[in-house]
C-alpha atoms as a PDB file:
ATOM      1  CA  UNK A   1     198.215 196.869 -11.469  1.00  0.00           C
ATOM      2  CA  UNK A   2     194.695 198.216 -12.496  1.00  0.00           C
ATOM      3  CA  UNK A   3     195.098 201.906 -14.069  1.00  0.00           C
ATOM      4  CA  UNK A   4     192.724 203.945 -15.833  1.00  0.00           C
ATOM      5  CA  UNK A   5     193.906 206.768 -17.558  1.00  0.00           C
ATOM      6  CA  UNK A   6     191.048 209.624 -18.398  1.00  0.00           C
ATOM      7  CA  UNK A   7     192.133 212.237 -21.473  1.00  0.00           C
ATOM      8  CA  UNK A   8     190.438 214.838 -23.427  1.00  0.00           C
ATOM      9  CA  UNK A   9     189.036 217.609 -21.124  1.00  0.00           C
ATOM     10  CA  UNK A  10     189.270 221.020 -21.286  1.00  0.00           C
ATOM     11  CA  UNK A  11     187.181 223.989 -21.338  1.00  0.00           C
ATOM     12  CA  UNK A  12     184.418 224.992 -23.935  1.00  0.00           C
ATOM     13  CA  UNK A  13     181.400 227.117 -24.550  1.00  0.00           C
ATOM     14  CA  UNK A  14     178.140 226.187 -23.678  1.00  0.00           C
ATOM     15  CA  UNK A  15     176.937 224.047 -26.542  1.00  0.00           C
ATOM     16  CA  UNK A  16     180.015 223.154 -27.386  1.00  0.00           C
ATOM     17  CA  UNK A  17     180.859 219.238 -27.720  1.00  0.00           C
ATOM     18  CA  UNK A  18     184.007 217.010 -25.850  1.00  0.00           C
ATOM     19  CA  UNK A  19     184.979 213.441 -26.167  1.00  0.00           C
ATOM     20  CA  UNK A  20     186.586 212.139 -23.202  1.00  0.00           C
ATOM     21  CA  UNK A  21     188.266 208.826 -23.277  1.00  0.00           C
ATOM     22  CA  UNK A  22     189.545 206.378 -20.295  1.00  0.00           C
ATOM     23  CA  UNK A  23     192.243 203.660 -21.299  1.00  0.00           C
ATOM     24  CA  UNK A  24     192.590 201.106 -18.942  1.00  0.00           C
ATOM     25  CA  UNK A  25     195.403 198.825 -18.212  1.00  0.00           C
ATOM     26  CA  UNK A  26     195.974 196.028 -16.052  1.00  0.00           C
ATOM     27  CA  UNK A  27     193.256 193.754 -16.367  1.00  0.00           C
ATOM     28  CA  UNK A  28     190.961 192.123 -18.683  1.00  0.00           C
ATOM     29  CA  UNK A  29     188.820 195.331 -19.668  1.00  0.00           C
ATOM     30  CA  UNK A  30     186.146 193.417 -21.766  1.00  0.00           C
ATOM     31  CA  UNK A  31     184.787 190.981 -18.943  1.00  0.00           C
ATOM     32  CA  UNK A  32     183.972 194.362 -16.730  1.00  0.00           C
ATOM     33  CA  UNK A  33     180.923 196.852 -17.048  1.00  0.00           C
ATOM     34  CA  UNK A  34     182.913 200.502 -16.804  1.00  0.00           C
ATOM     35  CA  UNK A  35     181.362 203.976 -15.518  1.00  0.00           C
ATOM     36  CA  UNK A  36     182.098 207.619 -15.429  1.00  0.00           C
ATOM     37  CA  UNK A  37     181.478 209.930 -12.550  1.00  0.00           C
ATOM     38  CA  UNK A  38     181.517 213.356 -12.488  1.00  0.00           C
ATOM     39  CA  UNK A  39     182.480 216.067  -9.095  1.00  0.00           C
ATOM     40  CA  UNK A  40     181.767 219.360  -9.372  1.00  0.00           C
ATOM     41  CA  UNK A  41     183.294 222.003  -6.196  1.00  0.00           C
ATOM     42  CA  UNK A  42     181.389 221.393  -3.190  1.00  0.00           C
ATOM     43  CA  UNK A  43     179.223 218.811  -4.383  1.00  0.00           C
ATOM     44  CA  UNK A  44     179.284 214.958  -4.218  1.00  0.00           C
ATOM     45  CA  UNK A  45     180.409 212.676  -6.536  1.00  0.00           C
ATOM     46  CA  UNK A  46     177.861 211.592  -9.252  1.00  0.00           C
ATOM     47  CA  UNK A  47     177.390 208.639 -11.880  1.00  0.00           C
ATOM     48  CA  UNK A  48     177.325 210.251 -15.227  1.00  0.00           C
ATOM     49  CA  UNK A  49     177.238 206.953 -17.361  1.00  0.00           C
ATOM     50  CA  UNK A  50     177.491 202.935 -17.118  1.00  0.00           C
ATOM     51  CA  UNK A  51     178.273 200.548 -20.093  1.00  0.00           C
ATOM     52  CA  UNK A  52     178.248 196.585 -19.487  1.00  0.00           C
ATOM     53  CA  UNK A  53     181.219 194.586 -20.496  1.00  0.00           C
ATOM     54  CA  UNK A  54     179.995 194.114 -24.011  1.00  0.00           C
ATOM     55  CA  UNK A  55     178.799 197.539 -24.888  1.00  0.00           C
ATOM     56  CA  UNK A  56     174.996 195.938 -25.460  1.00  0.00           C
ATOM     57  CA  UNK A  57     173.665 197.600 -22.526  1.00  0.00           C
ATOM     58  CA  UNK A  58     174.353 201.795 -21.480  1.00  0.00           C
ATOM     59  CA  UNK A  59     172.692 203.604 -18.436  1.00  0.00           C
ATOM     60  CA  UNK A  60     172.499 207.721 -17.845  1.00  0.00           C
ATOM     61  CA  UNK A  61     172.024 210.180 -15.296  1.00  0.00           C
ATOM     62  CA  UNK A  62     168.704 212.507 -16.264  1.00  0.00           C
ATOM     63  CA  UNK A  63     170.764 215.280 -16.083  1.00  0.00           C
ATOM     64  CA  UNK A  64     172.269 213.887 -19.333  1.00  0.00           C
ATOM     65  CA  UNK A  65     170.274 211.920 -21.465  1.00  0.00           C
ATOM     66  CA  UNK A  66     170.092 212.872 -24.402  1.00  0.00           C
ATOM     67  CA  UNK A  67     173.268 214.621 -24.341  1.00  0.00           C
ATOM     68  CA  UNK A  68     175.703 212.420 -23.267  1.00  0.00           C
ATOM     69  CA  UNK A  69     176.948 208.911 -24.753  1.00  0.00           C
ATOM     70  CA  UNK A  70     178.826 206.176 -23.291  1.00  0.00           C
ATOM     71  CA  UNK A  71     180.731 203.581 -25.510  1.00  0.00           C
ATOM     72  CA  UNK A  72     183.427 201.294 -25.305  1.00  0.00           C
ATOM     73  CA  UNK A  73     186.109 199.443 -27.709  1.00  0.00           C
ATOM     74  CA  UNK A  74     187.339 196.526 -25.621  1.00  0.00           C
ATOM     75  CA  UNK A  75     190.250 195.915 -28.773  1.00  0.00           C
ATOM     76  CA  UNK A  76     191.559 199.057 -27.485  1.00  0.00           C
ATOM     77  CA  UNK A  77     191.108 198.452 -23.901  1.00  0.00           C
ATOM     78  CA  UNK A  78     189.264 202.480 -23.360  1.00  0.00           C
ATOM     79  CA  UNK A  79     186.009 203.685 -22.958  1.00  0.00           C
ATOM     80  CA  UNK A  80     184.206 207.126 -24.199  1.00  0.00           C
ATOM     81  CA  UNK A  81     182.216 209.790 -23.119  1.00  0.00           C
ATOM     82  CA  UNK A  82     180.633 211.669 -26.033  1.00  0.00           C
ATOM     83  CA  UNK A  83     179.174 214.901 -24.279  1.00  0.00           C
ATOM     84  CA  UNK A  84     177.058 217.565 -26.767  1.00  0.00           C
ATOM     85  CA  UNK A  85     175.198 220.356 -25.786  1.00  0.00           C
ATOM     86  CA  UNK A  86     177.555 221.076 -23.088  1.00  0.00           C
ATOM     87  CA  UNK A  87     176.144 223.559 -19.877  1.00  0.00           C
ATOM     88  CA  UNK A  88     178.023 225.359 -17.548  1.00  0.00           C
ATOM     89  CA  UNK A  89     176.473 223.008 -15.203  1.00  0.00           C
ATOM     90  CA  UNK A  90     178.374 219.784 -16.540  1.00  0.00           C
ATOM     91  CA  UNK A  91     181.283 221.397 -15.733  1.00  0.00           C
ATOM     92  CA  UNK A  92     183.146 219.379 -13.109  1.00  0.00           C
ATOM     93  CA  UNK A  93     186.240 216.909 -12.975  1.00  0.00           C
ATOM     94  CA  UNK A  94     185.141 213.275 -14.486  1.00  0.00           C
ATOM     95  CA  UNK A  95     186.298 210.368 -13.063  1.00  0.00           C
ATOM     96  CA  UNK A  96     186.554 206.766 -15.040  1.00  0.00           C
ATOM     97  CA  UNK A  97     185.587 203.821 -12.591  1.00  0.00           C
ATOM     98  CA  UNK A  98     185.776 200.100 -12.862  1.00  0.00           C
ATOM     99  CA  UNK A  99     184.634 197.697 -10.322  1.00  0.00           C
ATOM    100  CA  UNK A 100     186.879 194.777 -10.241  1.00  0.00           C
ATOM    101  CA  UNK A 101     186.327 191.573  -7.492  1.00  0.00           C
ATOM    102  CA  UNK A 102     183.932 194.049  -5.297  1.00  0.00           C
ATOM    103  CA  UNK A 103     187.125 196.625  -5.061  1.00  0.00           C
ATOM    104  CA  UNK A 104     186.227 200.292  -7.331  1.00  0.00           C
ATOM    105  CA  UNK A 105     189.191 201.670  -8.909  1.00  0.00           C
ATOM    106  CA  UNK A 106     189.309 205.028  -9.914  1.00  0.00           C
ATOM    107  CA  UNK A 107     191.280 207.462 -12.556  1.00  0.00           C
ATOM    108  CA  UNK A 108     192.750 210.432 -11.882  1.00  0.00           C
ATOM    109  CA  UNK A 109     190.262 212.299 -13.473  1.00  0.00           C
ATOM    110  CA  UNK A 110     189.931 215.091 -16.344  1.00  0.00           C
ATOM    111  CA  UNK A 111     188.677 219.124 -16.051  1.00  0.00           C
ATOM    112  CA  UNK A 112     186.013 220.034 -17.775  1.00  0.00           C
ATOM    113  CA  UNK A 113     184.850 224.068 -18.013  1.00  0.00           C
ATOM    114  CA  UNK A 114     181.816 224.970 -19.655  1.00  0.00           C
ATOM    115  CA  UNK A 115     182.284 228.894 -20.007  1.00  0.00           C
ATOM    116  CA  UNK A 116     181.658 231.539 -22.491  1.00  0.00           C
END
């Protein structure tokens, strides 16, 4: 079954920098375009970053351009979120997404804190 693992949260100061990764299982990762979401308390959940399948083509929220950078290595089946210049207002859970067959399928998410 599809499963998409997100790792490498956890809480640093503003400025600071975090890699997250998602590691997906259970289907053929490199045919798919993959995503990460962010949702912060008491707000909605938002796209942070899109890759295509072959990593040629990258979209961004404003909030992060700039900032943030998506990137994939379909060998090992996981994608990336580089995030510099952290703010306490990126903090929030971030979700990995992939859209397989009209069906989204969702990690279980990672916590990141932005705090001095």
């Amino acid at each position: 079954q599809v499963q998409l693992v997100e790792s490498g949260g956890g809480l640093v100061q503003p400025g600071g920098t975090l890699r997250l990764s998602c590691t997906a299982s259970g289907f053929t990762v490199r045919r798919y375009a993959m995503s990460w979401y962010r949702q912060a308390p008491g707000k909605e959940r938002e796209l942070v970053a899109a890759i295509t399948a072959a990593g040629t083509g990258t979209d961004y929220a404003d909030s992060v351009k700039g900032r943030f950078s998506i990137s994939r290595d379909n060998a090992k089946s996981t994608v990336y979120l580089q995030m510099n210049s952290l703010k306490p207002e990126d903090a929030a859970v971030y979700y990995c997404k992939a859209r397989i067959a009209g069906k989204d399928y969702w990690g279980q998410g990672t916590q990141v804190t932005v705090s001095s």
